[in-house]
Protein backbone atom coordinates (compact mmCIF):
# COMPACT_ATOMS: atom_id res chain seq x y z
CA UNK A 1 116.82 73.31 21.45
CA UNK A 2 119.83 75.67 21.35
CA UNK A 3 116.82 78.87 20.42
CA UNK A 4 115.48 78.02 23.70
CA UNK A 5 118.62 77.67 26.33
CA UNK A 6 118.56 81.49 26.41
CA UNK A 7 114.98 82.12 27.41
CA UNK A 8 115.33 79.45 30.21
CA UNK A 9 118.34 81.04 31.51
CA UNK A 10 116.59 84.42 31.45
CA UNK A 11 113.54 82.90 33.07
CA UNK A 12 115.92 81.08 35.91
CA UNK A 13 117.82 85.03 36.35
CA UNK A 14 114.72 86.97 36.89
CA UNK A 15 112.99 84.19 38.89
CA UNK A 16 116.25 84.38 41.21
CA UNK A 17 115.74 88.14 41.15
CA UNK A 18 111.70 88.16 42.28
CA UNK A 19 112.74 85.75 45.08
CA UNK A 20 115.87 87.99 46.20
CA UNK A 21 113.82 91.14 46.30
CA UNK A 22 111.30 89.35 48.19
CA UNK A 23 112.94 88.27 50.56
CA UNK A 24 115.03 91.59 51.15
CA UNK A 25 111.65 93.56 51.25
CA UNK A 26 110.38 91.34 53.95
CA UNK A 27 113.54 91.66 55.95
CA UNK A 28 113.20 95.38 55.78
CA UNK A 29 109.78 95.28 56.94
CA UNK A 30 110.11 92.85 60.36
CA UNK A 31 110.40 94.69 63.16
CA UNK A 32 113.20 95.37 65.09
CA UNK A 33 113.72 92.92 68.09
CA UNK A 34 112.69 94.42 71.72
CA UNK A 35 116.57 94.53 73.95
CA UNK A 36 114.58 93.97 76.53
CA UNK A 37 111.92 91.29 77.31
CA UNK A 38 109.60 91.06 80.08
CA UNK A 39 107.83 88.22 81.69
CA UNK A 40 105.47 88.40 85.09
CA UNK A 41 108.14 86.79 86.98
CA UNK A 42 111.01 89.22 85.95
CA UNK A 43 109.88 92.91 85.98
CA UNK A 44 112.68 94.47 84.96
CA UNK A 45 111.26 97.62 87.18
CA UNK A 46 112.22 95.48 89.83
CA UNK A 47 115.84 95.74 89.42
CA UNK A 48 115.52 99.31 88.90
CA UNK A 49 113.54 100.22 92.13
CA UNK A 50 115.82 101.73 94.92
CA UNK A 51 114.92 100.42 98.07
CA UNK A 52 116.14 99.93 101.80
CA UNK A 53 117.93 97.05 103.07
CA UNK A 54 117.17 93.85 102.79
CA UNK A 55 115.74 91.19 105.52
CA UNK A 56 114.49 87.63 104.94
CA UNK A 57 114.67 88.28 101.20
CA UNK A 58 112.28 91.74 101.57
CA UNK A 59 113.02 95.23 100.97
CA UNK A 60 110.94 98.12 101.63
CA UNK A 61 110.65 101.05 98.50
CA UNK A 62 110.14 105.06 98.93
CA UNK A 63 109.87 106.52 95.44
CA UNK A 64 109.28 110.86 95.38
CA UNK A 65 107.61 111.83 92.24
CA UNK A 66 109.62 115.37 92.32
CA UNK A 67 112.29 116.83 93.90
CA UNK A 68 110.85 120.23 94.52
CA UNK A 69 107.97 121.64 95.59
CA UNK A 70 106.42 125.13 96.36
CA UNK A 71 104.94 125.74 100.20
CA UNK A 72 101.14 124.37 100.03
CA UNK A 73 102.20 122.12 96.96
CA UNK A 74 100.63 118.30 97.61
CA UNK A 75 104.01 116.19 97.76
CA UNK A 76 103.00 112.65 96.22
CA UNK A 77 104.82 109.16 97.04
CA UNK A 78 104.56 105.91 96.16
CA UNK A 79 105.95 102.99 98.56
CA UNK A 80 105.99 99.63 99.39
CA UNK A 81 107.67 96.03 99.35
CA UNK A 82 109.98 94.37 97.15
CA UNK A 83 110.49 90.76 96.88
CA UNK A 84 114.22 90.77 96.10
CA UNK A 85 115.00 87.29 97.36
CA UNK A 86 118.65 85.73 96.50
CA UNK A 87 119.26 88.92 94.97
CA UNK A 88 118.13 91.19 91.47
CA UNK A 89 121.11 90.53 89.48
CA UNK A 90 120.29 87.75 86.41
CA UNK A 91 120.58 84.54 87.01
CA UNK A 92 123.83 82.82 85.64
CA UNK A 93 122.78 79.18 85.25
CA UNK A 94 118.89 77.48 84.68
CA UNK A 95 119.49 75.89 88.45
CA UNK A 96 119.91 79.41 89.90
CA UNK A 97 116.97 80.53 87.63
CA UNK A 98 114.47 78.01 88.87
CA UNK A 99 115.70 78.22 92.33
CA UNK A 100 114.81 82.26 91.89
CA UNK A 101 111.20 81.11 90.72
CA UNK A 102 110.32 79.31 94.19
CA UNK A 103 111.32 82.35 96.26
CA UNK A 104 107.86 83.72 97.81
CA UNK A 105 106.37 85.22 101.11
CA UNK A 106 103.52 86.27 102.19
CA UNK A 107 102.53 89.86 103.98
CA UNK A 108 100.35 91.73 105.31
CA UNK A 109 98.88 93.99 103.06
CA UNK A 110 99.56 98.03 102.93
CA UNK A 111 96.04 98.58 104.24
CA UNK A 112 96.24 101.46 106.62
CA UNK A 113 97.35 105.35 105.78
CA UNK A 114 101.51 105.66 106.86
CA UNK A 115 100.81 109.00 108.48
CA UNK A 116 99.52 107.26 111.97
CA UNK A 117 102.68 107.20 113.68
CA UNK A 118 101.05 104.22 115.70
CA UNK A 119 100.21 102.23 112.49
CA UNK A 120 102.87 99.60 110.97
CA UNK A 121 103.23 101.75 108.67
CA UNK A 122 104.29 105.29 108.78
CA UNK A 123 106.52 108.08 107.69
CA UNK A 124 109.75 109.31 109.01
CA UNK A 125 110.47 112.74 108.16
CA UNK A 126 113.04 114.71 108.62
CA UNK A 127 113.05 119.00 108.32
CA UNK A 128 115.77 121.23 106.70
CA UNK A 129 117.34 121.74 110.17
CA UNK A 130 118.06 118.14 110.71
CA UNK A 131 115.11 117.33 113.26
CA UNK A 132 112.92 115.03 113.10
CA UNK A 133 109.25 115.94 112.47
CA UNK A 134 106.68 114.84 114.56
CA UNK A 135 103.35 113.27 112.95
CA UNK A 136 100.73 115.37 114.32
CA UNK A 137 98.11 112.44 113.41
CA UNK A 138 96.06 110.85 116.35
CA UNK A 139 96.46 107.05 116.87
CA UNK A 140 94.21 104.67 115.88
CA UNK A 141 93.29 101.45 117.09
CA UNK A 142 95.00 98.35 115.18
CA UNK A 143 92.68 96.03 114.25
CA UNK A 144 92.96 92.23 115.79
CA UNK A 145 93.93 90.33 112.76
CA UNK A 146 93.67 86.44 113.20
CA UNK A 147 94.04 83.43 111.55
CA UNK A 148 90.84 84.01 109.24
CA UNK A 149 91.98 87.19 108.14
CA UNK A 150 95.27 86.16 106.24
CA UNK A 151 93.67 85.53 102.54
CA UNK A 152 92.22 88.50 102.86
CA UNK A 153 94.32 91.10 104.26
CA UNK A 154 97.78 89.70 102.59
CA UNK A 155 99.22 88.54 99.54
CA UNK A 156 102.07 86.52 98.16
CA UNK A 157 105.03 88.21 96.39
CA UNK A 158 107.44 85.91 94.47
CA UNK A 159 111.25 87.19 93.55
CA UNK A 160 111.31 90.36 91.60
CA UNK A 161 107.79 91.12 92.24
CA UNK A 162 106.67 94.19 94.77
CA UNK A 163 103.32 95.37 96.28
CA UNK A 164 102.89 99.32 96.17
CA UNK A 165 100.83 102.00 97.24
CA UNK A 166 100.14 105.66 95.92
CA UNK A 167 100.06 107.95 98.92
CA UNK A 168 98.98 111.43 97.30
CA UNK A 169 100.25 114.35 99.71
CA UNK A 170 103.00 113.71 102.88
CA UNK A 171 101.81 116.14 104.28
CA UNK A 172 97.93 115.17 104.85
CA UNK A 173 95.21 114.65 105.52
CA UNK A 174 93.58 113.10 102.40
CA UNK A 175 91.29 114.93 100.34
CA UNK A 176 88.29 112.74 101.73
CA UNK A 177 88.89 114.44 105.17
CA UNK A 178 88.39 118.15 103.64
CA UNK A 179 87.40 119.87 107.18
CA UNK A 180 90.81 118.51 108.51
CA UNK A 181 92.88 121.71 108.94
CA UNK A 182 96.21 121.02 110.07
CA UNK A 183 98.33 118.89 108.47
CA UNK A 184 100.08 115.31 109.77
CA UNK A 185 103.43 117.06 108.83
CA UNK A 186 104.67 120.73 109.50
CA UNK A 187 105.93 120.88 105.38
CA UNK A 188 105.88 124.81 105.43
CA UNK A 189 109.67 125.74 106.34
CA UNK A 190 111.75 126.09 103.11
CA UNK A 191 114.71 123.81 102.80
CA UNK A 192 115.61 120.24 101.88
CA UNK A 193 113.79 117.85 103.18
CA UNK A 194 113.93 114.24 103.80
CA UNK A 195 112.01 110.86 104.03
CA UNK A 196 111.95 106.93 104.86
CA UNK A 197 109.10 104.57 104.82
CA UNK A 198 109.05 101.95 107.66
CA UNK A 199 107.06 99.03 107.74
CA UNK A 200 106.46 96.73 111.15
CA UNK A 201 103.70 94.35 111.01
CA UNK A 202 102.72 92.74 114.68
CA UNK A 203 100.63 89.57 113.83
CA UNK A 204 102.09 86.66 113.85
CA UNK A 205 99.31 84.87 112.24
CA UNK A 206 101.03 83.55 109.19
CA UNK A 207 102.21 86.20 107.06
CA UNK A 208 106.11 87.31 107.42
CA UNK A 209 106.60 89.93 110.38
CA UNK A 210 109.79 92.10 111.20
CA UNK A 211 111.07 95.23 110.48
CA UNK A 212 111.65 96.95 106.99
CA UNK A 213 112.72 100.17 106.52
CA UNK A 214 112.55 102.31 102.97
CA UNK A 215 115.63 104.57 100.85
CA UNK A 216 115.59 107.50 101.69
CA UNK A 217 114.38 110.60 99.33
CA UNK A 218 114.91 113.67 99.53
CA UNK A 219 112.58 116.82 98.05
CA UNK A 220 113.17 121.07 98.45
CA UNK A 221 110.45 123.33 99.53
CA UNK A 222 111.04 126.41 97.72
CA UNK A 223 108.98 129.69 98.23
């Protein structure tokens, strides 16, 4: 019995050891843990999305993809509606969270091009000399948007979520209207530009209605 305590005691050691080195190898190889987690109903891009102040829990958005541009350069944008509701900041407390969760409205969607300066949506843009520059875009006839309309035409945003659209030159017309000259906006002055989305549905079928209006960017048109 006393020849054999020895080899026991070694087996017990290096069985100890195998486990050990097991265990530290699988530490080693698990992935780091993400700082930052994101569900659908907390983008964190929400919080970090500059936008203009705030009415009825909604907040209009005017992101510039650049700040400067050469004369004849398109000048993309990206815009639209934040559902910032009691506020972005984290919650503190699970009431406050779940409160946060109910928050949601309804509007009309970003349908129509923000150039018309008669749609309810539109540019304001202002040149390096501090004037404001005209839209030189022809109005167009709003459609009549009833009742019937509202599941298709709108959509629901609940807190921290936003609704957004890519508008690919300020300075228009789209590429789909090639034969179109002259542009909406007079972008061919160097200087420092500057711009705010605004936003003014006028049915009052339903969806929210009122008046939002965007940050304000700013770009330079160099030579």
């Amino acid at each position: 019995m006393k020849s054999t305590r020895p080899g026991w005691i070694t087996m017990f050691i290096s069985l100890v050891a195998l486990i050990v080195c097991v265990a530290l190898s699988q530490t080693q190889q698990k992935p780091p843990e993400p700082k930052n987690v994101s569900t659908s109903e907390e983008s964190p891009i929400a919080g970090l999305l500059p936008h203009g102040k705030v009415k009825d829990g909604l907040a209009a958005f005017l992101l510039c993809h650049r700040d400067r541009f050469k004369i004849g350069q398109p000048i993309p944008l990206t815009y639209g509606i934040i559902n910032v509701g009691s506020g972005l900041e984290w919650e503190t407390d699970l009431q406050e969270a779940e409160q946060n969760s109910k928050l949601k409205t309804r509007i009309w969607w970003l349908q129509n091009e923000p150039a018309d300066q008669y749609n309810y949506s539109w540019f304001e843009v202002t040149g390096p000399n501090g004037q404001s520059i005209p839209c030189r875009a022809s109005g167009g006839t709003l459609p009549n948007f009833t009742a019937a309309h509202v599941d298709k035409f709108s959509v629901v945003l609940y807190h921290r979520q936003f609704v957004g659209r890519f508008y690919p030159d300020l300075r228009g017309p789209l590429a789909s209207y090639p034969k179109l000259l002259r542009h909406d906006f007079d972008l061919t002055k160097p200087g420092t530009y500057k711009v705010r989305w605004g936003y003014d549905p006028l049915w009052k079928v339903g969806p929210w209605t009122g008046t939002l209006m965007s940050n304000e960017v700013q770009f330079e048109i160099v030579k």
